[in-house]
C-alpha atoms as a PDB file:
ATOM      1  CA  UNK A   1     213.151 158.169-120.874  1.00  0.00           C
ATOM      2  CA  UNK A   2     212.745 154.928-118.648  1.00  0.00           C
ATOM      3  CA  UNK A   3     210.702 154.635-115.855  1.00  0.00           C
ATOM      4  CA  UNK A   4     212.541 155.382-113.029  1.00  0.00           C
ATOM      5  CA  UNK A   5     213.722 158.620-114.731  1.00  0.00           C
ATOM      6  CA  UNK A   6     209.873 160.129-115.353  1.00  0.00           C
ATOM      7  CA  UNK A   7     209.285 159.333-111.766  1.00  0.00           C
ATOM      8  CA  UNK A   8     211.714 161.120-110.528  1.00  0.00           C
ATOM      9  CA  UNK A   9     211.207 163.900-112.934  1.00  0.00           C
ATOM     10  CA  UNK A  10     207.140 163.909-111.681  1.00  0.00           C
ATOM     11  CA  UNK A  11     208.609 163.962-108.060  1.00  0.00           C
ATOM     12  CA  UNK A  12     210.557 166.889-108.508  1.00  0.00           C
ATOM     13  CA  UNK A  13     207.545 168.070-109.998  1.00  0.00           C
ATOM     14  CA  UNK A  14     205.147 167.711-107.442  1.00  0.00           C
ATOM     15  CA  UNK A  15     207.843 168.756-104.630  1.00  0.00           C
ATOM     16  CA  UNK A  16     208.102 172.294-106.311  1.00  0.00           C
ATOM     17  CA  UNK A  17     204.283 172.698-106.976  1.00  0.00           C
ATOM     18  CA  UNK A  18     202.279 174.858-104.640  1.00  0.00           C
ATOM     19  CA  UNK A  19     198.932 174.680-106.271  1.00  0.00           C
ATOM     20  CA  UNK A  20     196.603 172.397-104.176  1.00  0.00           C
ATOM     21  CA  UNK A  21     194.490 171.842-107.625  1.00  0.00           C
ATOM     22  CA  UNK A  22     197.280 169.841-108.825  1.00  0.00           C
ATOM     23  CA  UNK A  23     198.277 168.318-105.614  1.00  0.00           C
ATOM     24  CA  UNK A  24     194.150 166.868-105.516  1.00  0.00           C
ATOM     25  CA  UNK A  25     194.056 165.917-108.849  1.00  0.00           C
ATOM     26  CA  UNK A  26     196.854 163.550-108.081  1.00  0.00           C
ATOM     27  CA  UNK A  27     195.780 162.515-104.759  1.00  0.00           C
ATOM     28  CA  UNK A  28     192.492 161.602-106.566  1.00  0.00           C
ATOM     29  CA  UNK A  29     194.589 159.523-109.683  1.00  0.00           C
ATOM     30  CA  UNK A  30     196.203 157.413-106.811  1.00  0.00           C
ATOM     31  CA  UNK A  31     193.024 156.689-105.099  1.00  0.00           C
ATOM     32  CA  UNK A  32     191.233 155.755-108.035  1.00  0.00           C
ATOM     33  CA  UNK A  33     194.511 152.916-108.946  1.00  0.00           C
ATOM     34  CA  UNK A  34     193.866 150.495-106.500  1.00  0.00           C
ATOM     35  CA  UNK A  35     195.045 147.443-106.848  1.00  0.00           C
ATOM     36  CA  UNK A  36     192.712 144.345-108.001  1.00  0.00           C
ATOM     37  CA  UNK A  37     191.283 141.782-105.602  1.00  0.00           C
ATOM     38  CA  UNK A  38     191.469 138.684-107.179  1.00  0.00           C
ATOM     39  CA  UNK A  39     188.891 138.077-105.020  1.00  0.00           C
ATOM     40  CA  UNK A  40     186.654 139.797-107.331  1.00  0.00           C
ATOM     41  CA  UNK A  41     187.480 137.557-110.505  1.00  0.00           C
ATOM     42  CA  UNK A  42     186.676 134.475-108.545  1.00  0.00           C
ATOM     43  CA  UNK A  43     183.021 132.430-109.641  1.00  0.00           C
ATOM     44  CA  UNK A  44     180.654 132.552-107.219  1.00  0.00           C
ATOM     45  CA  UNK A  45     181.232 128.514-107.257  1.00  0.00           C
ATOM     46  CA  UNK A  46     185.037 129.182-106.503  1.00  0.00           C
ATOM     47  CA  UNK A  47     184.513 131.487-103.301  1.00  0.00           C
ATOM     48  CA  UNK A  48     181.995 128.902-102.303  1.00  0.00           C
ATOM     49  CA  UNK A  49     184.606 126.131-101.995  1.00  0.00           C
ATOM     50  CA  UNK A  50     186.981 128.898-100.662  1.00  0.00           C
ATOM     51  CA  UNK A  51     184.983 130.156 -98.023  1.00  0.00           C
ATOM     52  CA  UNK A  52     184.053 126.331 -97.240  1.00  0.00           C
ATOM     53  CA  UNK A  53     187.648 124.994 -96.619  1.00  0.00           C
ATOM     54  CA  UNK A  54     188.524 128.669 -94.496  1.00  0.00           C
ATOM     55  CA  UNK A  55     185.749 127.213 -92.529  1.00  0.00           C
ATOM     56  CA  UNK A  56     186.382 123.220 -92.071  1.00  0.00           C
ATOM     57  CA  UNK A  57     190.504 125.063 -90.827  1.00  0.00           C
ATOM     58  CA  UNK A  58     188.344 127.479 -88.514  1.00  0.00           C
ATOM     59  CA  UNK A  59     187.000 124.069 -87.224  1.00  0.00           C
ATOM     60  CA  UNK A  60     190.034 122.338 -87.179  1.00  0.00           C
ATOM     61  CA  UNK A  61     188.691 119.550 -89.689  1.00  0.00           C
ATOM     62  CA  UNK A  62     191.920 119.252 -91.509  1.00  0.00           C
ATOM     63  CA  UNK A  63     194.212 116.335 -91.723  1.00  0.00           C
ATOM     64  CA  UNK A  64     198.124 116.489 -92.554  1.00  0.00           C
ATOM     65  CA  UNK A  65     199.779 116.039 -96.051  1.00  0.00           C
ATOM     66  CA  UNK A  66     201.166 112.616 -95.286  1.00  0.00           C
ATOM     67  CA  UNK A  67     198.212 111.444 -93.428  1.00  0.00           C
ATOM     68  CA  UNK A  68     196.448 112.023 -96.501  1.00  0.00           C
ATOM     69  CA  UNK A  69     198.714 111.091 -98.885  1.00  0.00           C
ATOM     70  CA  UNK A  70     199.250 107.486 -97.420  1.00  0.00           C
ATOM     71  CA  UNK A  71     195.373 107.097 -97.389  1.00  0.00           C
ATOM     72  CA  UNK A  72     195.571 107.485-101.493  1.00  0.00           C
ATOM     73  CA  UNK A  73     198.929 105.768-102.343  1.00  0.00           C
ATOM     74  CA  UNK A  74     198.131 102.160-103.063  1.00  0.00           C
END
């Protein structure tokens, strides 16, 4: 059975369900799938130099690509 087919087939299951232990239990599987902040794999180092350059654009201390790129070309 592919994918789309068992979640249709758990829909229909669901939909004709009237016990609100099931209904819960499922409720609680979909809270508990969340989806991953990368945020949370980054090194402390890496949200460091993250949370530095969100700052220096907060300040508007930012410079366009070309600008920058003719400074280095040489």
């Amino acid at each position: 059975m592919n994918i789309q087919a068992e979640k249709i087939e758990l829909a229909k299951m669901l939909l004709e369900t009237n016990n609100p232990r099931i209904i819960n239990s499922i409720k609680k599987i979909f809270k508990k799938e969340k989806p991953k902040d990368f945020w949370d794999d980054l090194s402390s180092s890496q949200k460091r130099e993250i949370e530095k350059a969100s700052a220096e654009i907060e300040n508007g201390e930012v410079s366009d690509y070309e600008n920058f790129m003719q400074k280095h070309r040489k």
